[in-house]
N, C-alpha and C. Protein backbone atom coordinates (compact mmCIF):
# COMPACT_ATOMS: atom_id res chain seq x y z
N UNK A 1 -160.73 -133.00 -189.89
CA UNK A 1 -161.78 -132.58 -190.81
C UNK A 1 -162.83 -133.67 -190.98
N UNK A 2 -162.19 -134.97 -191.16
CA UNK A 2 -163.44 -136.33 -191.39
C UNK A 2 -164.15 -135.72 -190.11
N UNK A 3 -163.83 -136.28 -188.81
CA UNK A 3 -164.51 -136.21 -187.58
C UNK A 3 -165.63 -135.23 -187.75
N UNK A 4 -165.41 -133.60 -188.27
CA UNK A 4 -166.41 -132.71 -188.01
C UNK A 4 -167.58 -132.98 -188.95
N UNK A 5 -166.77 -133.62 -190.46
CA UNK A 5 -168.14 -134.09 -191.16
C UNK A 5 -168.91 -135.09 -190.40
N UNK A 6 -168.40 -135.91 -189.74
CA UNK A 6 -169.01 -137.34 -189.41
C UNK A 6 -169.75 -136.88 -188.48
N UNK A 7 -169.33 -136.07 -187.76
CA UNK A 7 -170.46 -135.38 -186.18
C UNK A 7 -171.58 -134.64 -186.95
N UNK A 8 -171.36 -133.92 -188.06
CA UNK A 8 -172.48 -132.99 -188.79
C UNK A 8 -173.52 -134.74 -189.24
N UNK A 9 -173.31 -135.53 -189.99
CA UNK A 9 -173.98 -136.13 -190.67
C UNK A 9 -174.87 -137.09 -189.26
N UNK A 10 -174.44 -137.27 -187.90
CA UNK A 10 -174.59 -138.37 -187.37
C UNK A 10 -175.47 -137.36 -186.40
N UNK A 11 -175.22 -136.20 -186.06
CA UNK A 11 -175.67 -135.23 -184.75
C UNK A 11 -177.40 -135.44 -185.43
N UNK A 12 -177.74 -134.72 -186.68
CA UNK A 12 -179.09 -134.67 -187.43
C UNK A 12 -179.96 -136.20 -186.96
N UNK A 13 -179.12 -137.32 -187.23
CA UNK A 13 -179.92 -138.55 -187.15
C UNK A 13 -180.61 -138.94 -185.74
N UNK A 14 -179.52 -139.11 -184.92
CA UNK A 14 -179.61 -138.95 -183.42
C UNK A 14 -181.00 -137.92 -183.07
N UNK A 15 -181.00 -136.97 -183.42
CA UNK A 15 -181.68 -135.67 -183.31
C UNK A 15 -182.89 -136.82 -183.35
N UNK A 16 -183.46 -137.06 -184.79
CA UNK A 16 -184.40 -137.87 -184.98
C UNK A 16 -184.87 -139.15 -184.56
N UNK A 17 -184.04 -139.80 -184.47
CA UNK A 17 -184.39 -140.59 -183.50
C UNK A 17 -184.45 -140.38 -182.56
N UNK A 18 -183.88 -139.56 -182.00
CA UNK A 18 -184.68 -139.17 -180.38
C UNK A 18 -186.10 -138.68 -180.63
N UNK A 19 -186.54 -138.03 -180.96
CA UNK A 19 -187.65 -137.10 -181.68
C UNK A 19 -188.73 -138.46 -181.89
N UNK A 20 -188.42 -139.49 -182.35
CA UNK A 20 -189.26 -140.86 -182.65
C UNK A 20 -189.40 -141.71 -181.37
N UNK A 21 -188.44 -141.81 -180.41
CA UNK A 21 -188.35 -142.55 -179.65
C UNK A 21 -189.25 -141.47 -178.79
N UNK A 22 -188.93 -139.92 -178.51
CA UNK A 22 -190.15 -139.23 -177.60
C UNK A 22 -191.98 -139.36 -178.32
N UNK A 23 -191.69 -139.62 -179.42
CA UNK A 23 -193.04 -139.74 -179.49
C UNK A 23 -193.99 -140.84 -179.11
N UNK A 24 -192.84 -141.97 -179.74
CA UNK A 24 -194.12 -143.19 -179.55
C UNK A 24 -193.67 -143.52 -177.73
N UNK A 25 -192.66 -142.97 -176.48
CA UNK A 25 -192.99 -142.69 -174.93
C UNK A 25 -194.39 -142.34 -175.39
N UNK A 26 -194.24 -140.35 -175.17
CA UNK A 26 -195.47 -140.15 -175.24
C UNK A 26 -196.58 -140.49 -175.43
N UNK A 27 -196.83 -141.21 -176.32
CA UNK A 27 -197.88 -141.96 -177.04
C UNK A 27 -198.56 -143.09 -176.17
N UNK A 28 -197.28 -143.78 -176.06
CA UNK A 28 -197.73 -145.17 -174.87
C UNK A 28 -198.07 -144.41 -173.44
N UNK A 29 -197.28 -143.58 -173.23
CA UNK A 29 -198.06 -142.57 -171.73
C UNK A 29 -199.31 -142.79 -171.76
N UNK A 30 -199.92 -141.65 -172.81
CA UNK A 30 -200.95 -141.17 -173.57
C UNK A 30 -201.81 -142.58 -172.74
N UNK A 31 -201.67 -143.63 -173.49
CA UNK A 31 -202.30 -145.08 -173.49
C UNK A 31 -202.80 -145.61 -172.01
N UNK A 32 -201.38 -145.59 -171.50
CA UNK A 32 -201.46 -145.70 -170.16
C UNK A 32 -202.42 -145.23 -169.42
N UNK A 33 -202.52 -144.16 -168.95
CA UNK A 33 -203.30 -142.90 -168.56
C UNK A 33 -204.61 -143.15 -168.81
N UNK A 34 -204.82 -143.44 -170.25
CA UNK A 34 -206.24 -143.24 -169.98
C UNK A 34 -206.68 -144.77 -169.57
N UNK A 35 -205.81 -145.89 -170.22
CA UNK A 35 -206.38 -147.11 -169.41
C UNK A 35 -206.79 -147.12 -167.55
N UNK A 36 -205.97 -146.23 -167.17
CA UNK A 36 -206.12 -146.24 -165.85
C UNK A 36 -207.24 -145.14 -165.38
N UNK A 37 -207.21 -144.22 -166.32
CA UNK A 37 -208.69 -143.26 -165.93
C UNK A 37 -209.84 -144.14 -166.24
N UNK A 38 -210.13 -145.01 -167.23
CA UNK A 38 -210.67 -145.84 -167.43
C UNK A 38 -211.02 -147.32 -166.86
């Protein structure tokens, strides 16, 4: 029973931080890209 709480409380966070870590990739892509179109 702990385990399934601990996967519910930890699965959400993960979620988000992935979600943060794809943005600021993206972002620096973003950067990239145009330095080089530029």
């Amino acid at each position: 029973m702990e385990m399934v709480v601990k996967m519910n409380i930890v699965i959400p966070i993960v979620n988000e931080f992935n979600k943060i870590t794809l943005d600021k990739l993206s972002v620096k892509l973003l950067i990239y890209s145009k330095k080089i179109l530029v």
